[in-house]
C-alpha atoms as a PDB file:
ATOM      1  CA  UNK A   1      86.987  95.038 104.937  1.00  0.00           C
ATOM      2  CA  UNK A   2      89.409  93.114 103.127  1.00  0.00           C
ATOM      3  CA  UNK A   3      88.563  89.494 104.348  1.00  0.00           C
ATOM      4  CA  UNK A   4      84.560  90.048 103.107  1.00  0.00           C
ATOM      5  CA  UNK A   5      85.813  91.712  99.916  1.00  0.00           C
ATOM      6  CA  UNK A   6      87.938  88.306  99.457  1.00  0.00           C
ATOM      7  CA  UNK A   7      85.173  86.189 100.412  1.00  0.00           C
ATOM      8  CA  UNK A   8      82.894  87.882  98.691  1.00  0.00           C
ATOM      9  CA  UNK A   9      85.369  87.165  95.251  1.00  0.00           C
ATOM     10  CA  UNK A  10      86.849  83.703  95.418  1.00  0.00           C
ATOM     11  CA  UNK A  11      84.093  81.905  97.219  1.00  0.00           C
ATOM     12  CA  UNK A  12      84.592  78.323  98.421  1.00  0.00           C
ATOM     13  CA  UNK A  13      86.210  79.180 101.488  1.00  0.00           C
ATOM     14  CA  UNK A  14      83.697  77.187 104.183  1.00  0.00           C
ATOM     15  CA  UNK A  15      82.044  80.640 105.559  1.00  0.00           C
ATOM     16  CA  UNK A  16      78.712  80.087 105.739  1.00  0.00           C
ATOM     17  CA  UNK A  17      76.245  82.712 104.630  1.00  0.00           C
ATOM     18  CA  UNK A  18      79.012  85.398 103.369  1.00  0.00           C
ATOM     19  CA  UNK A  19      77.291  87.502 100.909  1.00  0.00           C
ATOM     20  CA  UNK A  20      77.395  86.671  97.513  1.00  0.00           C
ATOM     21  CA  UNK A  21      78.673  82.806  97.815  1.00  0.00           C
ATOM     22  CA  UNK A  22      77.134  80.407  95.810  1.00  0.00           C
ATOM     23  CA  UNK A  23      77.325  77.838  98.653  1.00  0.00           C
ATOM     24  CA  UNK A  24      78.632  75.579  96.260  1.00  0.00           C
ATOM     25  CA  UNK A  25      81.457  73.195  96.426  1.00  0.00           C
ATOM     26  CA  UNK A  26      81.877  69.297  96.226  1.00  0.00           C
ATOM     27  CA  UNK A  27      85.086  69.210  98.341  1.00  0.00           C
ATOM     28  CA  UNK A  28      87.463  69.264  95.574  1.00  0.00           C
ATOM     29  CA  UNK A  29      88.425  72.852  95.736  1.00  0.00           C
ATOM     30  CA  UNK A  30      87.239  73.514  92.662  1.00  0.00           C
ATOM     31  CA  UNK A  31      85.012  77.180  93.295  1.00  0.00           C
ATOM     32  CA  UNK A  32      81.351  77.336  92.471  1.00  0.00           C
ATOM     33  CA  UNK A  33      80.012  80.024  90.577  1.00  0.00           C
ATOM     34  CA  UNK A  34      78.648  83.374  91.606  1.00  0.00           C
ATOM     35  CA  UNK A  35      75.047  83.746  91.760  1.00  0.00           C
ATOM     36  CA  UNK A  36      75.584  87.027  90.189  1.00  0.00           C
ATOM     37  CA  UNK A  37      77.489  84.951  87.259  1.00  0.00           C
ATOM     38  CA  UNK A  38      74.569  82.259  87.240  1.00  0.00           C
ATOM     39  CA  UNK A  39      71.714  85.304  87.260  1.00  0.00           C
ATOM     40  CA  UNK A  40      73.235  86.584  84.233  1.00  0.00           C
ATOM     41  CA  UNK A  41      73.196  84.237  82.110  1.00  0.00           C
ATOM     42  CA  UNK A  42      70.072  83.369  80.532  1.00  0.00           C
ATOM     43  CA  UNK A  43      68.300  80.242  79.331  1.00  0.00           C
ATOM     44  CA  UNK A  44      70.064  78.398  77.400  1.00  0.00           C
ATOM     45  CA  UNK A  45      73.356  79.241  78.375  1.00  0.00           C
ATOM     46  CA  UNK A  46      73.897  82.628  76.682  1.00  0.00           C
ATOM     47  CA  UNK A  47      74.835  85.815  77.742  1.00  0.00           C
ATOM     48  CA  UNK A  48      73.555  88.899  77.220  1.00  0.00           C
ATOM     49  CA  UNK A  49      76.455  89.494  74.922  1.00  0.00           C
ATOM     50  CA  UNK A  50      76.117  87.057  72.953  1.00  0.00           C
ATOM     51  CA  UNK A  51      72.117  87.927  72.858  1.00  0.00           C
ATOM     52  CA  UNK A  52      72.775  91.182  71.258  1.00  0.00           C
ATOM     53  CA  UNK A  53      75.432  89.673  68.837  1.00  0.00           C
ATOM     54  CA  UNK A  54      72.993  87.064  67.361  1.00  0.00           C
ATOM     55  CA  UNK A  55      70.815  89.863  66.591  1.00  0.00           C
ATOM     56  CA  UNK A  56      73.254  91.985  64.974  1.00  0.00           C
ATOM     57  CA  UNK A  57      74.442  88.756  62.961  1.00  0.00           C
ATOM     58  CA  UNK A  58      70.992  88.067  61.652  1.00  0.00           C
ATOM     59  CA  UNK A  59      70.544  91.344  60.537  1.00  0.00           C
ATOM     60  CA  UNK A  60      73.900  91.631  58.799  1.00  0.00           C
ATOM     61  CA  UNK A  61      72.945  88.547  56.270  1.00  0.00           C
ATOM     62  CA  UNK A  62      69.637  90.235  55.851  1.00  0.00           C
ATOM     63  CA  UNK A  63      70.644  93.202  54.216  1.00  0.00           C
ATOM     64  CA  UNK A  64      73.329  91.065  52.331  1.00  0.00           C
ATOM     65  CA  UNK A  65      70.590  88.991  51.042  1.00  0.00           C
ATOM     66  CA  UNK A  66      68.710  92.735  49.843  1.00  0.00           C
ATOM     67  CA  UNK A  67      71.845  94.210  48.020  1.00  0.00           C
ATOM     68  CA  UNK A  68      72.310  90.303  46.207  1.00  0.00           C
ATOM     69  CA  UNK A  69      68.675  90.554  45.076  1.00  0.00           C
ATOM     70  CA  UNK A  70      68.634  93.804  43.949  1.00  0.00           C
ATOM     71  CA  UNK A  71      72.300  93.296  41.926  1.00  0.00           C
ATOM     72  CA  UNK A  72      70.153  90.019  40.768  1.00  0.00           C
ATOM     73  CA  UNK A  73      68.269  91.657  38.754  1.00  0.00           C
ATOM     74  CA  UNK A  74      70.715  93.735  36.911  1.00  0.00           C
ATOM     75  CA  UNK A  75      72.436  90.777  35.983  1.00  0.00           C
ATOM     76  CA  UNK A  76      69.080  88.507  34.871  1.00  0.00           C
ATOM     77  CA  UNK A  77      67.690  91.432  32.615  1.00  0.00           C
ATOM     78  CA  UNK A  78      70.206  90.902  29.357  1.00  0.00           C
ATOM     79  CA  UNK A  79      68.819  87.415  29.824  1.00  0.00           C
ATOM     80  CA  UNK A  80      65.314  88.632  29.940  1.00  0.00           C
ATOM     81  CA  UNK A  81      65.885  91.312  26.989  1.00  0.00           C
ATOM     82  CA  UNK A  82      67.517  88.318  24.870  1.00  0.00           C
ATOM     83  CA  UNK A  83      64.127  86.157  25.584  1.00  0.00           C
ATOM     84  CA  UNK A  84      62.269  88.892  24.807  1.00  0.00           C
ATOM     85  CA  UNK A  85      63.623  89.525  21.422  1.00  0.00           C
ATOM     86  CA  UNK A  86      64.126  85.986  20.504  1.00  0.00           C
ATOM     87  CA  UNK A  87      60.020  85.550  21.304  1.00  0.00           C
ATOM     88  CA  UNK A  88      59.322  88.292  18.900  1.00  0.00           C
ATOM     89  CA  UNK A  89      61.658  87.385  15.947  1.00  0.00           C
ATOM     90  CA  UNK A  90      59.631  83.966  16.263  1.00  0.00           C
ATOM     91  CA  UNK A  91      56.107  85.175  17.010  1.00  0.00           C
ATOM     92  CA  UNK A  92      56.880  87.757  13.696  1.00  0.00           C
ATOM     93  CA  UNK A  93      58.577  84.965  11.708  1.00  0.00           C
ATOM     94  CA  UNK A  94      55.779  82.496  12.288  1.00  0.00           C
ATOM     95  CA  UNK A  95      52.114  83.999  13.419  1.00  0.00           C
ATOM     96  CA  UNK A  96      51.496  87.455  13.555  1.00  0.00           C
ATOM     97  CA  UNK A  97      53.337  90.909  12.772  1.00  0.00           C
ATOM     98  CA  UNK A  98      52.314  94.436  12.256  1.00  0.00           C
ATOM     99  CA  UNK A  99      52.396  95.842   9.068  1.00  0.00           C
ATOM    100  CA  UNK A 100      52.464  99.809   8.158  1.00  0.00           C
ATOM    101  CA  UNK A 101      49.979 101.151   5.613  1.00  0.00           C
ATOM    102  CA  UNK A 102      52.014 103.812   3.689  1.00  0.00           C
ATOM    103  CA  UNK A 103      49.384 104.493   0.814  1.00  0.00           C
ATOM    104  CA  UNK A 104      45.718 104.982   0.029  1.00  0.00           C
ATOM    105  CA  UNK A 105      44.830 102.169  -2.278  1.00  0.00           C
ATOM    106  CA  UNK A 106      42.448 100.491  -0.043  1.00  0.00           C
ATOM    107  CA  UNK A 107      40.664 103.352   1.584  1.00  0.00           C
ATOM    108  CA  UNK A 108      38.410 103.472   3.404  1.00  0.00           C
ATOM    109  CA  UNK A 109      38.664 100.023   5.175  1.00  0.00           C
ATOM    110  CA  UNK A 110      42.454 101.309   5.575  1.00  0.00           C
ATOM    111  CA  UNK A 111      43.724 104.999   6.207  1.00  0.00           C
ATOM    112  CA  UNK A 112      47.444 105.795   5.493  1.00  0.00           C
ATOM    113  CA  UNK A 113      49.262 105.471   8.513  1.00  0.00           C
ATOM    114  CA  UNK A 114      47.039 102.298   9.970  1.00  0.00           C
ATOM    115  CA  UNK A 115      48.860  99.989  11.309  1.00  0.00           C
ATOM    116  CA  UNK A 116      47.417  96.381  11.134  1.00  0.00           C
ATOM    117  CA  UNK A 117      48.237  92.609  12.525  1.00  0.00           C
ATOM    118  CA  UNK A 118      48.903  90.172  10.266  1.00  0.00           C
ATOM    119  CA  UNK A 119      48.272  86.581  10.807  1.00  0.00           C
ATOM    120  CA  UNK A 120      50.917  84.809   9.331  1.00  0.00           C
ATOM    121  CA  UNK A 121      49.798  81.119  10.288  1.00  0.00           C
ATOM    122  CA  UNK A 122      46.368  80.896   8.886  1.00  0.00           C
ATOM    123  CA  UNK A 123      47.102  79.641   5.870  1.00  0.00           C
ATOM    124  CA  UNK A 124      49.060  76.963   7.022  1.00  0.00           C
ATOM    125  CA  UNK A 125      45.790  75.435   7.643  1.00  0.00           C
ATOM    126  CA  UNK A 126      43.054  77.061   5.115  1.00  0.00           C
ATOM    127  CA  UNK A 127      42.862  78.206   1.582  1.00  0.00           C
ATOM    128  CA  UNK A 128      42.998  81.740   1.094  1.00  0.00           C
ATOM    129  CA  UNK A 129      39.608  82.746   0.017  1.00  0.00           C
ATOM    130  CA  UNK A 130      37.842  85.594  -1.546  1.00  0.00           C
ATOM    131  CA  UNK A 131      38.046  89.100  -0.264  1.00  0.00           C
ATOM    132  CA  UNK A 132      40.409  88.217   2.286  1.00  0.00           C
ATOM    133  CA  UNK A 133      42.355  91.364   2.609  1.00  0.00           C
ATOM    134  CA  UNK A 134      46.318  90.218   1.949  1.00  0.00           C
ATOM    135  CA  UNK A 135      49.994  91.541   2.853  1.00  0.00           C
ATOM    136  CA  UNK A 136      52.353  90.367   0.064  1.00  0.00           C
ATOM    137  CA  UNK A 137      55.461  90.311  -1.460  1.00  0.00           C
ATOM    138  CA  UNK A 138      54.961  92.304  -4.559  1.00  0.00           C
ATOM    139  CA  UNK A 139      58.783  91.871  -5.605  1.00  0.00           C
ATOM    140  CA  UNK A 140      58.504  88.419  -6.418  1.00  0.00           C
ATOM    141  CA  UNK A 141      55.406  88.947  -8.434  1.00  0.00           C
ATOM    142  CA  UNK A 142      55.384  92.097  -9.996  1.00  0.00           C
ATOM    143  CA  UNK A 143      58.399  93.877 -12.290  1.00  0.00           C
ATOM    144  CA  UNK A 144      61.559  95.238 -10.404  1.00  0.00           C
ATOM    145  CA  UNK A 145      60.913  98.242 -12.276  1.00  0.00           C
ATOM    146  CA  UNK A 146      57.470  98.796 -10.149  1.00  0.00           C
ATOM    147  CA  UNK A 147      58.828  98.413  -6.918  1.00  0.00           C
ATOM    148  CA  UNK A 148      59.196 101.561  -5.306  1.00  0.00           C
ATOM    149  CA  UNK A 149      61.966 100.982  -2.179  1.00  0.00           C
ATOM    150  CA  UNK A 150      62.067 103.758   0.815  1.00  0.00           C
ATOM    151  CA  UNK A 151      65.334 105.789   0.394  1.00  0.00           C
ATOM    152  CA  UNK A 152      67.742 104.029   3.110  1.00  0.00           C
ATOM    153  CA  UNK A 153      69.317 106.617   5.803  1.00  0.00           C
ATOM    154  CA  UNK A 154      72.799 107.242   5.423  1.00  0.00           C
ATOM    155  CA  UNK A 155      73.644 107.438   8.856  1.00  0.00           C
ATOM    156  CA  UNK A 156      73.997 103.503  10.193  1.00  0.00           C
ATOM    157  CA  UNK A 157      72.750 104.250  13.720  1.00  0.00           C
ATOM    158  CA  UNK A 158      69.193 105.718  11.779  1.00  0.00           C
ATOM    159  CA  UNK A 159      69.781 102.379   9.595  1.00  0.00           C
ATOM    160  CA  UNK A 160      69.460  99.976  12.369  1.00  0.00           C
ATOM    161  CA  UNK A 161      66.746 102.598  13.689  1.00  0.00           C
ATOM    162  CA  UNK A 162      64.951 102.228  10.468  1.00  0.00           C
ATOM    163  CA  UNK A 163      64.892  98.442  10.108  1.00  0.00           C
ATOM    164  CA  UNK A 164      63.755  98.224  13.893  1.00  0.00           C
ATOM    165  CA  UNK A 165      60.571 100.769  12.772  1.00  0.00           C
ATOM    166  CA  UNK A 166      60.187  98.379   9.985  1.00  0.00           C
ATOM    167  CA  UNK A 167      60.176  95.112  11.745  1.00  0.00           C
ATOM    168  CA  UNK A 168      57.471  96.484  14.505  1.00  0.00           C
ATOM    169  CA  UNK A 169      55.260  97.925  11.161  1.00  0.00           C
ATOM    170  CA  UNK A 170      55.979 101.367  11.805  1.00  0.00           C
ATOM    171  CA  UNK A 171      57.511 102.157   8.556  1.00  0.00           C
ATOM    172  CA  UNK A 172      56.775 100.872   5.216  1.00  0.00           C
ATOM    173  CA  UNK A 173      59.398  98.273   3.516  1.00  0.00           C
ATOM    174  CA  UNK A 174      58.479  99.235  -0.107  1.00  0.00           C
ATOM    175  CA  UNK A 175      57.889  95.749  -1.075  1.00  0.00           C
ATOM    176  CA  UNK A 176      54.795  94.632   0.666  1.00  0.00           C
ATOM    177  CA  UNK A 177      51.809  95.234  -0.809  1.00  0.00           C
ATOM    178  CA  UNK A 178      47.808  94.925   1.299  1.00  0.00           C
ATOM    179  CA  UNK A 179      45.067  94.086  -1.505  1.00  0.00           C
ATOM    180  CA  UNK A 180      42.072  92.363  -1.164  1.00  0.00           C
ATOM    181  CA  UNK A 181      41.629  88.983  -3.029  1.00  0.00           C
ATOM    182  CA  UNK A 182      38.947  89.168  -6.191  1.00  0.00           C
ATOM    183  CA  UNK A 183      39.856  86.014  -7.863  1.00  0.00           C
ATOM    184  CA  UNK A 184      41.303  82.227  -7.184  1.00  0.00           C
ATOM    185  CA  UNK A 185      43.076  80.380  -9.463  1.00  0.00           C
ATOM    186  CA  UNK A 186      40.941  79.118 -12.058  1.00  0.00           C
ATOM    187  CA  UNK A 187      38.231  81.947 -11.415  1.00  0.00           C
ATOM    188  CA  UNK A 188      37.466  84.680 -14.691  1.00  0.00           C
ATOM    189  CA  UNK A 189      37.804  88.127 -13.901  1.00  0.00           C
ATOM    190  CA  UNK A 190      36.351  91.214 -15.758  1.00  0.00           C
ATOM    191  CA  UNK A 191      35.185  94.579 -16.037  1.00  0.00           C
ATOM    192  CA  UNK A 192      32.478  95.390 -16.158  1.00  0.00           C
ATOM    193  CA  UNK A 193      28.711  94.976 -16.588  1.00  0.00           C
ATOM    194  CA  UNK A 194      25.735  97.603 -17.329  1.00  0.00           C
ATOM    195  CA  UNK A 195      26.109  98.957 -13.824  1.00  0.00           C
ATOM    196  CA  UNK A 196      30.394  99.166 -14.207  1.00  0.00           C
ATOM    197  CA  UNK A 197      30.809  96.287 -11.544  1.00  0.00           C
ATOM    198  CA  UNK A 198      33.966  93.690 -11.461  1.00  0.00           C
ATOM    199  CA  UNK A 199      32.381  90.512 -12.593  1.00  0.00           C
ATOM    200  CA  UNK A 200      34.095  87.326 -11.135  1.00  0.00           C
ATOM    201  CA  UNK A 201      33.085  83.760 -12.959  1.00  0.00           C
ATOM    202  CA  UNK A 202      30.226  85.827 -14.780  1.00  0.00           C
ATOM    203  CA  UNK A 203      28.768  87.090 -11.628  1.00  0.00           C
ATOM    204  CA  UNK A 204      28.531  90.644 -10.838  1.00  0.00           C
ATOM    205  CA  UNK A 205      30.405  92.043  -7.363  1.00  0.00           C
ATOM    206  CA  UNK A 206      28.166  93.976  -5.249  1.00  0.00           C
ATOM    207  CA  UNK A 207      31.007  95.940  -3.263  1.00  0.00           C
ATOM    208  CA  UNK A 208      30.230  98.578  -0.278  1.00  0.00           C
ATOM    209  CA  UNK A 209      33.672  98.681   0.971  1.00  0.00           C
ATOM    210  CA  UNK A 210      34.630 100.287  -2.098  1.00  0.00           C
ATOM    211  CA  UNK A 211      35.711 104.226  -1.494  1.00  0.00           C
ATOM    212  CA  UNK A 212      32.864 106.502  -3.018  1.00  0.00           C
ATOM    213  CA  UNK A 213      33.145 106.537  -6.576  1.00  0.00           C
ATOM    214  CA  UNK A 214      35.087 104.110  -7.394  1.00  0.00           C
ATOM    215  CA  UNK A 215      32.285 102.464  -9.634  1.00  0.00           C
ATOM    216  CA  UNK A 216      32.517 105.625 -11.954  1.00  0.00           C
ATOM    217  CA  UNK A 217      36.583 105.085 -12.243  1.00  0.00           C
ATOM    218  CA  UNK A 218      36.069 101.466 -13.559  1.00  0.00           C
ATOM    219  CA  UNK A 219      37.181 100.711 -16.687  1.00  0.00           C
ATOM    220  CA  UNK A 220      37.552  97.784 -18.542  1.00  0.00           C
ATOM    221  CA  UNK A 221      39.763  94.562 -18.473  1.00  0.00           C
ATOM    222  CA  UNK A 222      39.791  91.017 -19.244  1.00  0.00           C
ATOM    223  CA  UNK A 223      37.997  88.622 -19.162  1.00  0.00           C
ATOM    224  CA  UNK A 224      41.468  87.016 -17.700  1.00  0.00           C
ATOM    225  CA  UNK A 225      41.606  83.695 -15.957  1.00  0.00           C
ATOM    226  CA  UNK A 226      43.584  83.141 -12.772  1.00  0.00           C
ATOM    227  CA  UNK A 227      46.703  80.452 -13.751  1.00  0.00           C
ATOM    228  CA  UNK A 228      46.630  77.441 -11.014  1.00  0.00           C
ATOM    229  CA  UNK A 229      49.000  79.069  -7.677  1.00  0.00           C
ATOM    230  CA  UNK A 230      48.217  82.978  -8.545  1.00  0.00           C
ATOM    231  CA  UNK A 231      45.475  85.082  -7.629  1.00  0.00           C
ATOM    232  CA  UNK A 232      44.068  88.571  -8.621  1.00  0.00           C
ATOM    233  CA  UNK A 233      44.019  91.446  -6.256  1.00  0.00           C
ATOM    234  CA  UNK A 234      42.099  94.435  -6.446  1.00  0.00           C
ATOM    235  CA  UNK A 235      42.568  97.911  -4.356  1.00  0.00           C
ATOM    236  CA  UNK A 236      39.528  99.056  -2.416  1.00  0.00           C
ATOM    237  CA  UNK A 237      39.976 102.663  -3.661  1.00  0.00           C
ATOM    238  CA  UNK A 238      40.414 101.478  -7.581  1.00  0.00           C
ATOM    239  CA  UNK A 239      41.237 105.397  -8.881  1.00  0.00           C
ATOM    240  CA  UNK A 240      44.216 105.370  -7.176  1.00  0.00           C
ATOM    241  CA  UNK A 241      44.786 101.671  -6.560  1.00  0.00           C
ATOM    242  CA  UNK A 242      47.822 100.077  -8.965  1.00  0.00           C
ATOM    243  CA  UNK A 243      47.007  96.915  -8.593  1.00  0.00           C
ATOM    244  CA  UNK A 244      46.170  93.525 -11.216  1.00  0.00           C
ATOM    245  CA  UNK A 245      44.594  95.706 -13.552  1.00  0.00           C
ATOM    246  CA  UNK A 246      47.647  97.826 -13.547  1.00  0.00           C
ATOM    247  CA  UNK A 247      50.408  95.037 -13.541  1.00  0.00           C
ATOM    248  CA  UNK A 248      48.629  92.911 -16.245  1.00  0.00           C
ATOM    249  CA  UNK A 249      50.657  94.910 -18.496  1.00  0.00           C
ATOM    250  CA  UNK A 250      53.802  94.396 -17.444  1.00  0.00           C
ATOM    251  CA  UNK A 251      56.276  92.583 -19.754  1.00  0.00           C
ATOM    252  CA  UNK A 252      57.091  89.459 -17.246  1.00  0.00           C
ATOM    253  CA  UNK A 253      53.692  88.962 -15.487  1.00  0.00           C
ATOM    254  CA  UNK A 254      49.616  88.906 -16.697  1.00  0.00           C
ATOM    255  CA  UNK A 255      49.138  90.664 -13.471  1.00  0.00           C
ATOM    256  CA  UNK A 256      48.208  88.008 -10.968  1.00  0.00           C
ATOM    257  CA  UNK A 257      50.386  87.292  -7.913  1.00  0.00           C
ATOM    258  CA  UNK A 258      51.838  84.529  -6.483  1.00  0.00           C
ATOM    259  CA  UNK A 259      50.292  82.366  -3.666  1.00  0.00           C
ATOM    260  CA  UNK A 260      53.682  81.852  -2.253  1.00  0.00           C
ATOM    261  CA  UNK A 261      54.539  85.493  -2.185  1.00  0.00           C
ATOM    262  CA  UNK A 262      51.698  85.679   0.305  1.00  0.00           C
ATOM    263  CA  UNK A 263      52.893  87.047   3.322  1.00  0.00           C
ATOM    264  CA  UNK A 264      49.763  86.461   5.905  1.00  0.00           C
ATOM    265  CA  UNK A 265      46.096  87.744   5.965  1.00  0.00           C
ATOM    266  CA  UNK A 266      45.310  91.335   7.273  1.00  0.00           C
ATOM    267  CA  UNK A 267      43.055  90.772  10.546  1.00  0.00           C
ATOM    268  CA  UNK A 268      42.964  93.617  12.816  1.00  0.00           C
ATOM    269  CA  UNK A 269      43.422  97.527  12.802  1.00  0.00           C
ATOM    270  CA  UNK A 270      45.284  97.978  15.546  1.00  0.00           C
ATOM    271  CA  UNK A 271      46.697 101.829  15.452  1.00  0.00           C
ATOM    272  CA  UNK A 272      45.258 104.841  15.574  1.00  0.00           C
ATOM    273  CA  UNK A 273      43.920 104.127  18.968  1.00  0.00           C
ATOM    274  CA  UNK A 274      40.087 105.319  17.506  1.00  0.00           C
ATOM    275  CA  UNK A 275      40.698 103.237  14.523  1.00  0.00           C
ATOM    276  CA  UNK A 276      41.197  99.366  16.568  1.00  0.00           C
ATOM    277  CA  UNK A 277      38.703  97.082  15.003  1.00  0.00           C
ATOM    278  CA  UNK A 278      38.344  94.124  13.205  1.00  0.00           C
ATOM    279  CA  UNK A 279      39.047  93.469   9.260  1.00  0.00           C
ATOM    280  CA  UNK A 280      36.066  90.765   8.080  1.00  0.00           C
ATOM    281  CA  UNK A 281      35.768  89.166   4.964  1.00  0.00           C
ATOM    282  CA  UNK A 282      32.625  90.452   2.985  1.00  0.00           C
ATOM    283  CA  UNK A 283      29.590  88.701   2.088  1.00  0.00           C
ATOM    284  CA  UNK A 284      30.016  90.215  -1.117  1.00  0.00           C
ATOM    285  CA  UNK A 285      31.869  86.862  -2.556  1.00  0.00           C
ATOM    286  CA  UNK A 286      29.130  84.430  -0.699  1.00  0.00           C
ATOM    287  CA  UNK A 287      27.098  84.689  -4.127  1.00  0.00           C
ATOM    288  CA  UNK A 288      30.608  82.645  -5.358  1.00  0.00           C
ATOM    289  CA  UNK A 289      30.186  79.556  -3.244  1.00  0.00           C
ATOM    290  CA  UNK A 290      32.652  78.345  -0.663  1.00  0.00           C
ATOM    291  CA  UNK A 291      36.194  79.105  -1.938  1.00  0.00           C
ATOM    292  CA  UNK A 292      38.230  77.119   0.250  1.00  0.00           C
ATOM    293  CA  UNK A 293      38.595  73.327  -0.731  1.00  0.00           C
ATOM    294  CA  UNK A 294      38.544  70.340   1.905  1.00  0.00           C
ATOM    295  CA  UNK A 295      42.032  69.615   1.726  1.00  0.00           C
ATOM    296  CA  UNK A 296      42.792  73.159   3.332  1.00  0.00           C
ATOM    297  CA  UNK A 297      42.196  71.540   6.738  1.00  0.00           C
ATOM    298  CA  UNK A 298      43.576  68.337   6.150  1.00  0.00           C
ATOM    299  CA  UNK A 299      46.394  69.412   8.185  1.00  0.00           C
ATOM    300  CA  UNK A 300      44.593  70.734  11.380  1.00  0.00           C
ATOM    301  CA  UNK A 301      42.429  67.255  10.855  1.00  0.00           C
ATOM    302  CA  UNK A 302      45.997  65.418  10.539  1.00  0.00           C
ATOM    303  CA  UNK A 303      47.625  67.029  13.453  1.00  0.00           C
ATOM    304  CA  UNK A 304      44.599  66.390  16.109  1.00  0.00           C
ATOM    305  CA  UNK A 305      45.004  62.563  14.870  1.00  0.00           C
ATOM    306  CA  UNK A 306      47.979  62.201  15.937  1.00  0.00           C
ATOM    307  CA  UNK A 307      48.350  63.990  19.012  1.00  0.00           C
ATOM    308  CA  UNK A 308      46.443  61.824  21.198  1.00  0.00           C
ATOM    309  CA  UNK A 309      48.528  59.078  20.111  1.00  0.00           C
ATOM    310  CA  UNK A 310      51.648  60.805  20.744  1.00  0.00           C
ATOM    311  CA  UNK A 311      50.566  61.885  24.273  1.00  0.00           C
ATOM    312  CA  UNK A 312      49.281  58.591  25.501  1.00  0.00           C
ATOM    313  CA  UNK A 313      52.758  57.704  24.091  1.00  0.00           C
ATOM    314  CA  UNK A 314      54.113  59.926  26.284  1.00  0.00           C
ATOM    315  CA  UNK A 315      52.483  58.934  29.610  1.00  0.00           C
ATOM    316  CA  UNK A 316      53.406  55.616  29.153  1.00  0.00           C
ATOM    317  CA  UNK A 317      57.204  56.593  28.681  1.00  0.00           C
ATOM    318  CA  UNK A 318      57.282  59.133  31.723  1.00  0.00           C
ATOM    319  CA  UNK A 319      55.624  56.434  34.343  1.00  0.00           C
ATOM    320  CA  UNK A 320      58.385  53.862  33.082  1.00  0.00           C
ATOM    321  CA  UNK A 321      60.937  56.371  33.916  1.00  0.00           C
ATOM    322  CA  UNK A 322      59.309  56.808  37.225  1.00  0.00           C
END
């Protein structure tokens, strides 16, 4: 029992066909290996160990890889939040932002409480024209004393709060005004012929979008003509509307606005949800002739010169680089 337990073991030692001997040996001493060794292993030269450990290695990174992307995240969204609001300061600053309607001077094309886009670009490259509805600034144009401001919150979280609301045209500033545009500069504006209708350059307004009644509230003004950079403004409901008519008293101003304290032009209802539709400029002005002047697109005109140009100029920079 001993000698075929040794034989079996250490191998090598010149018995031929003992059990479990590989049979193996070049004459140097040097043992073979088992075939129970050599059947173990499997392709490649790896054990079954070391099988199961690659498996348990791969998985390990995996779920490393999981807890880094989800910790990812967390760590990317102050960037994202920062983009975010840095895209909306611009996109307010420079093309469009929602305005709050906190009054009833231009019912019915708005309600109080409408909300409405502004486009704030448009007039980078056109005139403003007749019956455009308007958001302006009516502290540069109209007397301090007329300004009515919201009362500011104590508290300074409801502050910040507050001038969020304001910024995303959910609460009303106190100094921005939405009118609708009756005369240009150089146009003559009165009130009012047989029928009590505004009569712009001696032409009588036909007016639907007026509220009902306002014809019958009409009284008389002017004639007045528009000074070169101002314009006259005119609330749709005109019995409750304090608008040029009103401020044509006032000590420092004939009632006009200026063209620079234009803020954008009203374009689109966009809250309540049954209220979302479109603000179009009347036909009523058409009878007027075309108010906006050439030179109003002289610099979309400008700006499509030049930018093939600049892009050809470009290419041919980029391929040297190349």
């Amino acid at each position: 029992m001993s000698d075929d337990s040794d034989s079996e073991t250490r191998g090598g030692s010149g018995t031929p066909g003992a059990p479990g001997v590989s049979g193996d040996n070049d004459g140097s001493g040097t043992p073979g290996r088992s075939a129970a060794t050599a059947d173990a292993d499997p392709p490649g030269g790896a054990s079954a160990d070391d099988a199961d450990g690659g498996t348990d290695d791969t998985a390990e990174p995996t779920r490393r890889t999981r807890k880094k992307g989800s910790g990812s995240f967390w760590k990317e969204l102050p960037i994202l939040i920062a983009i975010a609001l840095v895209l909306s300061f611009a996109i307010q600053t420079w093309v469009v932002r929602p305005y709050y309607v906190p009054s009833g001077s231009m019912e019915n094309t708005l309600q109080i409480d409408d909300r409405v886009f502004v486009n704030k670009f448009i007039y980078r490259f056109t005139d403003i024209q007749r019956g455009d509805v308007i958001v302006f600034n009516g502290g540069d144009s109209w007397d301090e004393d007329t300004v009515v401001l919201p009362e500011e919150p104590l508290n300074p979280i409801a502050g910040f709060f507050n001038s969020v609301s304001q910024a995303l045209g959910m609460a009303p500033t106190g100094r921005d005004y939405v009118k609708r545009v009756i005369g240009l500069p150089g146009d003559t504006v009165e009130c009012c012929d047989v029928e009590n209708r505004v009569l712009v350059n001696g032409v009588p307004l036909d007016e639907p979008y007026l509220y009902p009644g306002s014809l019958e509230t009409h009284e008389e003004f002017g004639p007045v003509t528009v000074p070169e950079g101002r314009l006259w403004v005119l609330g749709d409901h005109r019995a409750v509307s304090y608008d040029s008519r009103g401020h044509s008293s006032d000590e420092s101003s004939d009632g006009t606005i200026s063209e620079a304290s234009v803020l954008g032009q009203a374009f689109m209802i966009h809250w309540p949800l049954d209220r979302i539709s479109m603000l179009e400029r009347p036909a009523t002005f058409d009878v007027l002739g075309p108010s906006a002047s050439p030179a109003a697109a002289a610099p979309l005109v400008l700006g499509l010169a030049l930018a093939v140009p600049i892009h050809l100029a470009g290419r041919r920079l980029w391929r040297r680089g190349d």
